[in-house]
N, C-alpha and C. Protein backbone atom coordinates (compact mmCIF):
# COMPACT_ATOMS: atom_id res chain seq x y z
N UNK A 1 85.61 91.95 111.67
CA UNK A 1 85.45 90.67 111.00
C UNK A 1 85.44 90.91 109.48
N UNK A 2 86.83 90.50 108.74
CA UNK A 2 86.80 90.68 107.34
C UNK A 2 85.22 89.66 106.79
N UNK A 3 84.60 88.75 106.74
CA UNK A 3 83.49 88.17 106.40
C UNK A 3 82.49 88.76 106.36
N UNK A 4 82.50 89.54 108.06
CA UNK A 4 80.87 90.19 107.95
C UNK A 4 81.05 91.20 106.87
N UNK A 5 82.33 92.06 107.22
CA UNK A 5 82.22 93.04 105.61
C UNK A 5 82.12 92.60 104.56
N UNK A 6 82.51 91.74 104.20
CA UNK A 6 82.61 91.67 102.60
C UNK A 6 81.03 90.69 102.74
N UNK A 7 80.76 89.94 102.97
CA UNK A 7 79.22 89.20 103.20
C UNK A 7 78.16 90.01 103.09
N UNK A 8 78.17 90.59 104.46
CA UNK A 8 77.09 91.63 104.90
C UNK A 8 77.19 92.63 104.99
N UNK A 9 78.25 93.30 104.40
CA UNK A 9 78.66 94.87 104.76
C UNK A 9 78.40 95.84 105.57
N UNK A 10 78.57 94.92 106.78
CA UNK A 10 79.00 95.33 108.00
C UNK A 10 80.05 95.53 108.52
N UNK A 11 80.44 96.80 109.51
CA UNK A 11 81.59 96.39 110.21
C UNK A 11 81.23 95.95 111.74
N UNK A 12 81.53 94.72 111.76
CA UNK A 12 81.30 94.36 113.12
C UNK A 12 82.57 94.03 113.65
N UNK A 13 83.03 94.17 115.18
CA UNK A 13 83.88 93.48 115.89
C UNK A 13 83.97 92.25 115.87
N UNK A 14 85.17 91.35 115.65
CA UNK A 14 84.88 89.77 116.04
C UNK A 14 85.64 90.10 117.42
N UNK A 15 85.31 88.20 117.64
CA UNK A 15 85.52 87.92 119.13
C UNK A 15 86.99 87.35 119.28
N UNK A 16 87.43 87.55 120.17
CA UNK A 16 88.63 87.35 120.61
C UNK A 16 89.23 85.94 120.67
N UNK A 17 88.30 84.87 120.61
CA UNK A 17 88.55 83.78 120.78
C UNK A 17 88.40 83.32 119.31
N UNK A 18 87.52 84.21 118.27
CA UNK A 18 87.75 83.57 117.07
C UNK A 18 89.16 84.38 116.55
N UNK A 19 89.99 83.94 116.06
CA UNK A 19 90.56 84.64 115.38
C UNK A 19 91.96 83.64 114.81
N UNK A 20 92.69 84.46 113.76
CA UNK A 20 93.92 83.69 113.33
C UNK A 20 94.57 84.73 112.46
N UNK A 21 95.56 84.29 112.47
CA UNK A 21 96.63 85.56 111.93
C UNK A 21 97.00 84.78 110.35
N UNK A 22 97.22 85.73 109.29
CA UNK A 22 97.28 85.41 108.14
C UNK A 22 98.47 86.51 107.51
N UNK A 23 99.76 86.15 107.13
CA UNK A 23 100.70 87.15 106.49
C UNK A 23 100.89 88.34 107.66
N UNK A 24 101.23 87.63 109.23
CA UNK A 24 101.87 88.54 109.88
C UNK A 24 100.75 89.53 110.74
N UNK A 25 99.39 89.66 109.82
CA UNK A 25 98.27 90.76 110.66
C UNK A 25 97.25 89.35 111.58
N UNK A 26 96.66 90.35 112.29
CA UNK A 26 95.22 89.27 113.04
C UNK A 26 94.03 90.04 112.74
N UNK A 27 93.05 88.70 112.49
CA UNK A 27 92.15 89.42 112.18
C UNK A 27 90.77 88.24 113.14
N UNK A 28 90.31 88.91 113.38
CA UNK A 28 88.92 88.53 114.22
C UNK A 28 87.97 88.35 113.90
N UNK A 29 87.27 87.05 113.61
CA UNK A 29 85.65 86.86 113.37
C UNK A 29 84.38 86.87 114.15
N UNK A 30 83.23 86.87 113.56
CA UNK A 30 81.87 86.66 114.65
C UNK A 30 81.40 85.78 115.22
N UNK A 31 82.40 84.36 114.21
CA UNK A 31 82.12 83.28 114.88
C UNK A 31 83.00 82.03 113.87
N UNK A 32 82.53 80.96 114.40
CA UNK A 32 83.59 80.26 113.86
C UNK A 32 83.55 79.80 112.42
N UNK A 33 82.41 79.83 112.02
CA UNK A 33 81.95 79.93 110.34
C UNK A 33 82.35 80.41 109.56
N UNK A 34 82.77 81.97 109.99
CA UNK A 34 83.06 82.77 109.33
C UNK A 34 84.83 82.81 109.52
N UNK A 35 85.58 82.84 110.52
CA UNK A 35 86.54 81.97 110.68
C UNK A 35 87.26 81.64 109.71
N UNK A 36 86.49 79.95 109.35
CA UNK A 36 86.52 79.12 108.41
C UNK A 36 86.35 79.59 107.28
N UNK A 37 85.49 80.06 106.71
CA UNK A 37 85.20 80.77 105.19
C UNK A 37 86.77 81.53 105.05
N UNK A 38 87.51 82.16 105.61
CA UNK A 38 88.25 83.16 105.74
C UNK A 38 89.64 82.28 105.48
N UNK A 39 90.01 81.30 106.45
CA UNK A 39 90.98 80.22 106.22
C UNK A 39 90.81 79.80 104.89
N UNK A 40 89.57 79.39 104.38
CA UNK A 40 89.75 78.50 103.49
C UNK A 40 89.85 79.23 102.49
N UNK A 41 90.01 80.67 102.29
CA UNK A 41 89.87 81.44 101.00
C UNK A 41 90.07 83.08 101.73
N UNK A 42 91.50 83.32 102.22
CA UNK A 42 91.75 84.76 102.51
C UNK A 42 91.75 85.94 101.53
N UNK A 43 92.17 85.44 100.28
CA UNK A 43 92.16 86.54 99.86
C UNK A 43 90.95 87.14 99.09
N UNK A 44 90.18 86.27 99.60
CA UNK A 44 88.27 86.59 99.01
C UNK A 44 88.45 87.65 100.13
N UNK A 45 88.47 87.67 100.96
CA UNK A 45 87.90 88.78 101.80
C UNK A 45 88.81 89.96 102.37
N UNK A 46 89.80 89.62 101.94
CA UNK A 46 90.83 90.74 102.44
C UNK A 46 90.89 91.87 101.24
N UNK A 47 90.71 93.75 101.34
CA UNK A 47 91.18 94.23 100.23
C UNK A 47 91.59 94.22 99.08
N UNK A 48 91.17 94.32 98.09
CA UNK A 48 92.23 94.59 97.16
C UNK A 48 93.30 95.91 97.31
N UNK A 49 94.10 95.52 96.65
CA UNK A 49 95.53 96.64 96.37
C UNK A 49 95.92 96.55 97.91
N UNK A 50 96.10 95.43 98.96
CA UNK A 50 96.80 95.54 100.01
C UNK A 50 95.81 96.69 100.58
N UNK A 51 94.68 96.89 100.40
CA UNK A 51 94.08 97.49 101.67
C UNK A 51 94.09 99.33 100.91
N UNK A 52 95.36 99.36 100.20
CA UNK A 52 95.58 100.91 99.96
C UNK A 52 94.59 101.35 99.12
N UNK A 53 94.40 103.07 99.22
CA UNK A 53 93.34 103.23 98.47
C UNK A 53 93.52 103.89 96.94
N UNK A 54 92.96 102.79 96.02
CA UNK A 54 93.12 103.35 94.78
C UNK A 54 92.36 104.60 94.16
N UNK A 55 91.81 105.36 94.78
CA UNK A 55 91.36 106.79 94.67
C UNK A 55 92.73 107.60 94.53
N UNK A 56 93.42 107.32 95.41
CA UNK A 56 94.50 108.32 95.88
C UNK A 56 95.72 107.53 95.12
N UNK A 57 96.12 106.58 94.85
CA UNK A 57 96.71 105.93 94.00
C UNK A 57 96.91 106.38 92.49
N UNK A 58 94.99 106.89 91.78
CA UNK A 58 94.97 107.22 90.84
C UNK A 58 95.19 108.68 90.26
N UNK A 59 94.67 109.52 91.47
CA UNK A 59 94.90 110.87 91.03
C UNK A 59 96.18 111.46 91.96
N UNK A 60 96.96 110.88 92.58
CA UNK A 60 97.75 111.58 92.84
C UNK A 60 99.48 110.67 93.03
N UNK A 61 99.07 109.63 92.49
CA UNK A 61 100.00 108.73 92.40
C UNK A 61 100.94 108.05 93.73
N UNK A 62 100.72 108.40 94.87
CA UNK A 62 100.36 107.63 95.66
C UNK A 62 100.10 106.50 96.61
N UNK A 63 100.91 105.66 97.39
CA UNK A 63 100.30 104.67 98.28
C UNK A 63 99.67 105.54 99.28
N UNK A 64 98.24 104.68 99.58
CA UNK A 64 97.76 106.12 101.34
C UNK A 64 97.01 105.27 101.33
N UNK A 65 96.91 104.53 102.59
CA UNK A 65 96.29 103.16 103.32
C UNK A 65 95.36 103.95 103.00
N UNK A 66 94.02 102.82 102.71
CA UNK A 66 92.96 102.65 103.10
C UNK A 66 92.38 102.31 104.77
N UNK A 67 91.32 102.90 105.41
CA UNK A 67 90.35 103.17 106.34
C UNK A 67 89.32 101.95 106.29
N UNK A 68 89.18 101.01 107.20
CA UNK A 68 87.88 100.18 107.18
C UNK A 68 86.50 101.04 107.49
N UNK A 69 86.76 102.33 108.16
CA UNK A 69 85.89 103.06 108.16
C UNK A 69 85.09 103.65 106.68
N UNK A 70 85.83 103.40 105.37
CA UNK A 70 85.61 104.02 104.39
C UNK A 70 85.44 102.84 103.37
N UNK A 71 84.82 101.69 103.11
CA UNK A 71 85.26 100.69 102.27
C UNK A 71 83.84 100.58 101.44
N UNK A 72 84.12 99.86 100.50
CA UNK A 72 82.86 99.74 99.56
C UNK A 72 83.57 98.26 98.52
N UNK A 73 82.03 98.08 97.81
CA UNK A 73 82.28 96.78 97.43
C UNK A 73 82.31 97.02 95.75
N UNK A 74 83.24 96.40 95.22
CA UNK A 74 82.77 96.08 93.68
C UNK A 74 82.98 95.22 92.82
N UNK A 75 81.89 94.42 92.24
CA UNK A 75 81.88 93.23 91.76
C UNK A 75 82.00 92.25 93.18
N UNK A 76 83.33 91.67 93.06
CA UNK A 76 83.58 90.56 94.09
C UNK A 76 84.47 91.06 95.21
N UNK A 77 84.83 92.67 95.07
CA UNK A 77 86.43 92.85 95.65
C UNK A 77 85.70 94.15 96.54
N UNK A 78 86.50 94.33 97.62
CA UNK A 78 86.53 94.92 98.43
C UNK A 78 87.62 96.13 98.73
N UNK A 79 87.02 97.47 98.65
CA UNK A 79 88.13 98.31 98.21
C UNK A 79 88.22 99.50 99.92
N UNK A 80 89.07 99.82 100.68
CA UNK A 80 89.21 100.36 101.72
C UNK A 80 89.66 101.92 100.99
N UNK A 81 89.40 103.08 101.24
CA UNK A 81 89.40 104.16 100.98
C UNK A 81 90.02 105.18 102.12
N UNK A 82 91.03 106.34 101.53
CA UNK A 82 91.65 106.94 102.52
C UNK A 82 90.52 108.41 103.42
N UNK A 83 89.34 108.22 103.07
CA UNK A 83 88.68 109.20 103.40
C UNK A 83 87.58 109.07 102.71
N UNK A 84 85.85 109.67 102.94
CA UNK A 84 84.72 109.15 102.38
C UNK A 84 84.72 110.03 101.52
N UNK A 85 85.62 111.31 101.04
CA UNK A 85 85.57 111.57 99.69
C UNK A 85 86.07 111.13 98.39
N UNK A 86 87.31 110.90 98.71
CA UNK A 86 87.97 109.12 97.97
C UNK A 86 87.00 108.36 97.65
N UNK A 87 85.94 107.69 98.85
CA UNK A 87 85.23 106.42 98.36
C UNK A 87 84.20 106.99 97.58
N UNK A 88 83.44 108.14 97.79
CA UNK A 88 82.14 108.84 97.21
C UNK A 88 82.96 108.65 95.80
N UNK A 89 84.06 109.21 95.01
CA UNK A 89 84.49 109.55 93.83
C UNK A 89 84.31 108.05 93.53
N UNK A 90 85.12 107.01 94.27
CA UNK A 90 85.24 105.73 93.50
C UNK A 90 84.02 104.93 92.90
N UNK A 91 82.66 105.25 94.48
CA UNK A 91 81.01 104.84 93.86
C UNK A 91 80.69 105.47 92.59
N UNK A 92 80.87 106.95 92.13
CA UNK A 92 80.33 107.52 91.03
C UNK A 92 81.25 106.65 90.05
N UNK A 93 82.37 106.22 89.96
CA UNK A 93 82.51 105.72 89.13
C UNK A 93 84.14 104.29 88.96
N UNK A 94 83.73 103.46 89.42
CA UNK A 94 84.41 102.67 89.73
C UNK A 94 85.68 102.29 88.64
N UNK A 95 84.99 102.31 87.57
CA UNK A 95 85.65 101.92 86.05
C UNK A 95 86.79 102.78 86.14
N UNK A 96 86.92 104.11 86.83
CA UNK A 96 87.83 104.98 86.54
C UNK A 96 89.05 104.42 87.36
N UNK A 97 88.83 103.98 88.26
CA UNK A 97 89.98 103.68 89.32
C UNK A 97 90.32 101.48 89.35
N UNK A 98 89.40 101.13 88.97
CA UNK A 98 89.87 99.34 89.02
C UNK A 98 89.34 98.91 87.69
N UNK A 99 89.91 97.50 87.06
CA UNK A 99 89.71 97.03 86.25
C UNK A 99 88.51 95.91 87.12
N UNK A 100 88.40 94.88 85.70
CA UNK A 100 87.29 94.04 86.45
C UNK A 100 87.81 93.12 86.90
N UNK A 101 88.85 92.83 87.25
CA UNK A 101 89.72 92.12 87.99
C UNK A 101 89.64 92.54 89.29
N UNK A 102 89.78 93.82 89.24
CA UNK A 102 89.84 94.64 90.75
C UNK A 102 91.34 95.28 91.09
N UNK A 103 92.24 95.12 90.09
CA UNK A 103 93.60 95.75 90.28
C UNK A 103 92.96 97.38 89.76
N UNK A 104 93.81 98.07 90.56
CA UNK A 104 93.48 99.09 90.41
C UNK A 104 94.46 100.00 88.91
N UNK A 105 94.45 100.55 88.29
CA UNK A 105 95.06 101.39 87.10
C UNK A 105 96.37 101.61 87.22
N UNK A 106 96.92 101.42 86.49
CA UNK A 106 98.14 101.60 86.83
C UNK A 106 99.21 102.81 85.65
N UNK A 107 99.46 104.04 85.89
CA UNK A 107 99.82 104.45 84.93
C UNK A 107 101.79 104.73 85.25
N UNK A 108 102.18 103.96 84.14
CA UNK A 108 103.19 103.63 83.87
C UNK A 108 104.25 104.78 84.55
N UNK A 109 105.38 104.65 85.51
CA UNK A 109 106.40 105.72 85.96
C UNK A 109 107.66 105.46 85.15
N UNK A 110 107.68 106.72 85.24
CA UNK A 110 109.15 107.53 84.11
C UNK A 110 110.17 107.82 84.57
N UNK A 111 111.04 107.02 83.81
CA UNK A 111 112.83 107.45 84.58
C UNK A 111 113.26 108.02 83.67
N UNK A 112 114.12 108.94 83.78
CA UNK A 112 114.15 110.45 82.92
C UNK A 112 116.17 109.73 82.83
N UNK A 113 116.79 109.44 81.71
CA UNK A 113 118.21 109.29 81.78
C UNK A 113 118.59 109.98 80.35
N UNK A 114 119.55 111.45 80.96
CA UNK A 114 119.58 112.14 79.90
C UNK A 114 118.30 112.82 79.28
N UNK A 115 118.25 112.92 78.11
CA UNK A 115 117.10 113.55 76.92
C UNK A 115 116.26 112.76 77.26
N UNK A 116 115.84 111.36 77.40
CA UNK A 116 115.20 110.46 77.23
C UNK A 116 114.41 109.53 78.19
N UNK A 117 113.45 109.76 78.08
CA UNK A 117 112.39 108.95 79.22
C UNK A 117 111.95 107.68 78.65
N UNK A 118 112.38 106.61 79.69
CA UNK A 118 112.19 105.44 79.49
C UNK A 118 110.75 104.83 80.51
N UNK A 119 110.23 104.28 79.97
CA UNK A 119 108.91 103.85 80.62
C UNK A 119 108.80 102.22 81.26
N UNK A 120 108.59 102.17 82.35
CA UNK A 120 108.60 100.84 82.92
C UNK A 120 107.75 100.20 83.36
């Protein structure tokens, strides 16, 4: 249940009868409240960065899904981590890896044409 995590930071199972699919995935609530909270505002509770984890994003440049087993909260956003040493680095220091937006850092990639590297 994306709600109970990001709410109560829990991971709980939802029930089979709550549920609704949003951009192709399904996702399951605890009940129908929570459901609703979720409809009426998905991307409050879904990941930032598509779920991927910006630990591994930042130091090694990187897409590598994030784990609901590994997630943590900051500010308003909800960040899924590829492993609990990823997330341990991101708690010591969050600032290093997301803005306060919650997008995660982004350092600019280089196309090399000829002598000359152009930045995009």
């Amino acid at each position: 249940c994306p709600v109970s995590m990001f709410k109560r930071s829990e991971l709980i199972r939802g029930a089979d009868d709550q549920c609704c699919v949003f951009k192709d995935r399904r996702y399951q609530f605890i009940s129908a409240t929570d459901r609703e909270a979720f409809i009426q505002n998905p991307k409050k509770f879904l990941p930032s960065e598509e779920g991927f984890c910006v630990v591994t994003w930042a130091e090694s440049h990187r897409r590598s899904p994030g784990s609901i087993e590994f997630p943590a909260l900051f500010g308003d956003f909800l960040f899924l981590f590829a492993n609990d040493d990823a997330r341990q680095r991101f708690l010591q220091d969050p600032e290093r890896y997301v803005d306060q937006a919650g997008r995660a850092h982004r350092i600019p990639l280089q196309t090399f044409r000829g002598d000359r590297a152009t930045v995009r």
